[in-house]
C-alpha atoms as a PDB file:
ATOM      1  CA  UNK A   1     123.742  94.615-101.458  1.00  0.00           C
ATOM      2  CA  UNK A   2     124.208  95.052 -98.059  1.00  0.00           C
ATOM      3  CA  UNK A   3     121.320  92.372 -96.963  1.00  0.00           C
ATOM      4  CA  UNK A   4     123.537  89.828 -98.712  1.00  0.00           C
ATOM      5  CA  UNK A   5     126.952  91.272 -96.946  1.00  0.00           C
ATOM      6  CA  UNK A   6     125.364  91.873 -93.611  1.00  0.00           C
ATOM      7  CA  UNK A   7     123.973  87.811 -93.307  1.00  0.00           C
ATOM      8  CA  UNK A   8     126.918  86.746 -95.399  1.00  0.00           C
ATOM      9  CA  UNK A   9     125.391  85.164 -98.616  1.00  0.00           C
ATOM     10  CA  UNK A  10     125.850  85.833-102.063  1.00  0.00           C
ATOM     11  CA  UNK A  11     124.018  88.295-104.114  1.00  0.00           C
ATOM     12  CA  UNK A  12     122.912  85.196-106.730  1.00  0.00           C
ATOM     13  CA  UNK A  13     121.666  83.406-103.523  1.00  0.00           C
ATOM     14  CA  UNK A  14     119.600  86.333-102.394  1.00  0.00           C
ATOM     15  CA  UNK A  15     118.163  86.443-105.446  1.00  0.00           C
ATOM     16  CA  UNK A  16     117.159  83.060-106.136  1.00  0.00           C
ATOM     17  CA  UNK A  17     115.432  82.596-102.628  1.00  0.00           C
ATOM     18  CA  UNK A  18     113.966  86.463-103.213  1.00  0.00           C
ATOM     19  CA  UNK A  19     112.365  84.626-106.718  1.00  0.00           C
ATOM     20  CA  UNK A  20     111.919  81.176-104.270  1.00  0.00           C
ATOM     21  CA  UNK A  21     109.788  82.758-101.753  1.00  0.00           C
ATOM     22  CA  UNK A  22     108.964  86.292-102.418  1.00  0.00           C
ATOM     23  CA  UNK A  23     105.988  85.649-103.113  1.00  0.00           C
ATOM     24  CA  UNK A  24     105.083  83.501 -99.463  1.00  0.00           C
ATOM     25  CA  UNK A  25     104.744  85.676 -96.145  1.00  0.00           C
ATOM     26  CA  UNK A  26     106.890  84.573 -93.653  1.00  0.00           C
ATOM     27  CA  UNK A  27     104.638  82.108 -92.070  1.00  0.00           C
ATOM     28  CA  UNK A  28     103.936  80.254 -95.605  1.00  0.00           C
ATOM     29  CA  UNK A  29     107.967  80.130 -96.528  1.00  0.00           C
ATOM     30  CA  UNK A  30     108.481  78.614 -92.302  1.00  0.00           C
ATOM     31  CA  UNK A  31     106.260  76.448 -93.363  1.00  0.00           C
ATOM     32  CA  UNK A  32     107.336  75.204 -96.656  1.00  0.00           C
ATOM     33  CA  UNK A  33     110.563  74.801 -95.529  1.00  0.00           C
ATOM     34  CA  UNK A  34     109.512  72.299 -92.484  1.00  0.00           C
ATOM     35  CA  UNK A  35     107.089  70.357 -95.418  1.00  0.00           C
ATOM     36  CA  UNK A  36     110.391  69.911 -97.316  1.00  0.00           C
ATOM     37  CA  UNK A  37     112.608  68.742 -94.351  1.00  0.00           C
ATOM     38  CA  UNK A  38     109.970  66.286 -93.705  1.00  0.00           C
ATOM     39  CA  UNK A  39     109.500  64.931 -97.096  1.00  0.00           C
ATOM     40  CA  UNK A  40     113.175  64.208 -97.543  1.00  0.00           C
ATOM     41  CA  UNK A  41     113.202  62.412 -94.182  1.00  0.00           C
ATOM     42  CA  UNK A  42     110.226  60.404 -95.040  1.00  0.00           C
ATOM     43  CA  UNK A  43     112.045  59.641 -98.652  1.00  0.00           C
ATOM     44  CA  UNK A  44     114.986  58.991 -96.533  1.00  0.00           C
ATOM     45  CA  UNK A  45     112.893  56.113 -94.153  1.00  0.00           C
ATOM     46  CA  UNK A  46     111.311  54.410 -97.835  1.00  0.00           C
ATOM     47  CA  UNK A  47     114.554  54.379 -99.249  1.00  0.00           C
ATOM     48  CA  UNK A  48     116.881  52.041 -96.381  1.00  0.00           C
ATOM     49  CA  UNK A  49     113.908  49.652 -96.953  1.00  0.00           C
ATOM     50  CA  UNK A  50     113.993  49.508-100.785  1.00  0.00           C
ATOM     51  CA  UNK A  51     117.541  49.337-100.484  1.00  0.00           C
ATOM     52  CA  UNK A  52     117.560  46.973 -97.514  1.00  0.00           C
ATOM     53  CA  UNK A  53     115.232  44.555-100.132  1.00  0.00           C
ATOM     54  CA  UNK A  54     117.599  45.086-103.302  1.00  0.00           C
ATOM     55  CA  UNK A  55     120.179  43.907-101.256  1.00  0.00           C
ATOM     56  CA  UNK A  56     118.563  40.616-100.142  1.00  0.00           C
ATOM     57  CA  UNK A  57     117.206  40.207-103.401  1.00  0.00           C
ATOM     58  CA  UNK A  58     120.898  39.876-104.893  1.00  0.00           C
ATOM     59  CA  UNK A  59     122.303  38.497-102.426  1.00  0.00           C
ATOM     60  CA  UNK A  60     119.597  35.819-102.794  1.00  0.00           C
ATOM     61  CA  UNK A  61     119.707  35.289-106.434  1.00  0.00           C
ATOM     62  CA  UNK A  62     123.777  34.592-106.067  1.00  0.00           C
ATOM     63  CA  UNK A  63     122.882  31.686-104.143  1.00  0.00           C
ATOM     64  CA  UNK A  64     120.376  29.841-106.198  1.00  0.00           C
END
């Protein structure tokens, strides 16, 4: 497929994000891609914390 060949991803690859976003004009898909960047950096900034506390929490119970 020469879309795949001329921006140098698979076939399979075109195909999955073809079935991904097909569907979405190119606003909607722009957009859904920023929503997901921004979810994983917000689960990125609750998870330090929860590990941060885990941490403490053993390190705590070792001592008592």
């Amino acid at each position: 497929m020469e879309v795949s060949k001329e921006h140098n991803i698979s076939e399979i690859t075109f195909h999955r994000w073809k079935k991904q976003f097909g569907q979405l004009d190119v606003n909607e898909a722009k957009r859904m891609k920023a929503l997901e960047r921004e979810n994983a950096e917000l689960k990125k900034m609750l998870a330090d914390p929860l590990l941060k506390n885990r941490v403490l929490e053993a390190v705590n119970a070792k001592k008592w």
